[in-house]
Protein backbone atom coordinates (compact mmCIF):
# COMPACT_ATOMS: atom_id res chain seq x y z
CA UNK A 1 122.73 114.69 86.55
CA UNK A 2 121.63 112.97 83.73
CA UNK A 3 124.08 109.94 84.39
CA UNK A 4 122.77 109.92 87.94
CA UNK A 5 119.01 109.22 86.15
CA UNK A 6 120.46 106.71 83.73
CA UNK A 7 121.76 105.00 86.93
CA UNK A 8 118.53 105.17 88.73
CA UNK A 9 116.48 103.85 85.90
CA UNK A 10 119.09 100.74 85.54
CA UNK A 11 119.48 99.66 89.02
CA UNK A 12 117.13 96.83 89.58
CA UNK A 13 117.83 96.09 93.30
CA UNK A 14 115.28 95.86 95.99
CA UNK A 15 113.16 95.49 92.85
CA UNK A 16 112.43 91.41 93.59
CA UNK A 17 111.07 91.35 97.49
CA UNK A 18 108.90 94.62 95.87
CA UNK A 19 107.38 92.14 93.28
CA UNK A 20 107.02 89.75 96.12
CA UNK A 21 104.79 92.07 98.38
CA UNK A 22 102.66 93.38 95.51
CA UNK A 23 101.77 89.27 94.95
CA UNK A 24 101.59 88.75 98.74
CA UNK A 25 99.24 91.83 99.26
CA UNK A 26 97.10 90.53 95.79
CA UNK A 27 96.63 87.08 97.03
CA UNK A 28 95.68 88.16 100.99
CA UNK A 29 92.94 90.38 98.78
CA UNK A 30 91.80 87.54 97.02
CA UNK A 31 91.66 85.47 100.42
CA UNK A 32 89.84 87.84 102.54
CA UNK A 33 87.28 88.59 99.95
CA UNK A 34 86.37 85.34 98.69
CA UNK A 35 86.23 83.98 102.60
CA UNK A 36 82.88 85.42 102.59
CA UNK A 37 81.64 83.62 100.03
CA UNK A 38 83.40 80.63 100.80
CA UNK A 39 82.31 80.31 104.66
CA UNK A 40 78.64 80.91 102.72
CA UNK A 41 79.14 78.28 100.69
CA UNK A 42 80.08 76.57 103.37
CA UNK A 43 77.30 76.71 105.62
CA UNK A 44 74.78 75.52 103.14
CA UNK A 45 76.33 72.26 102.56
CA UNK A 46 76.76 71.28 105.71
CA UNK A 47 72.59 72.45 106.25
CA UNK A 48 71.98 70.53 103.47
CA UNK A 49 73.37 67.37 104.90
CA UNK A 50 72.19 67.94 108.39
CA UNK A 51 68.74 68.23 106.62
CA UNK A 52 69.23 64.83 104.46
CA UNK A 53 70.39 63.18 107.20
CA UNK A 54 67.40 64.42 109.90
CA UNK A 55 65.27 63.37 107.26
CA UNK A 56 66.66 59.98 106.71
CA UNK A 57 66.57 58.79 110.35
């Protein structure tokens, strides 16, 4: 048994694409919350030129 548990706690395998999907799942977090803020941010530029350029002509 407990050489069974030392192998467990040594084998590494599968333990790469795992480290992969945690940073994949992190980074589609980060995406879909800042989008918000982003398509916000966004908006209000392209207002603000519209505006400057209504008022220009």
């Amino acid at each position: 048994m407990i050489r069974a548990l030392k192998h467990f706690r040594q084998d590494e395998t599968g333990a790469t694409s795992i480290e992969y999907g945690l940073i994949a799942a992190i980074i589609s977090l980060v995406i879909i919350g800042g989008s918000g803020s982003i398509r916000s941010a966004l908006w209000d530029l392209f207002n603000s030129i519209l505006s400057n350029m209504a008022s220009a002509a």
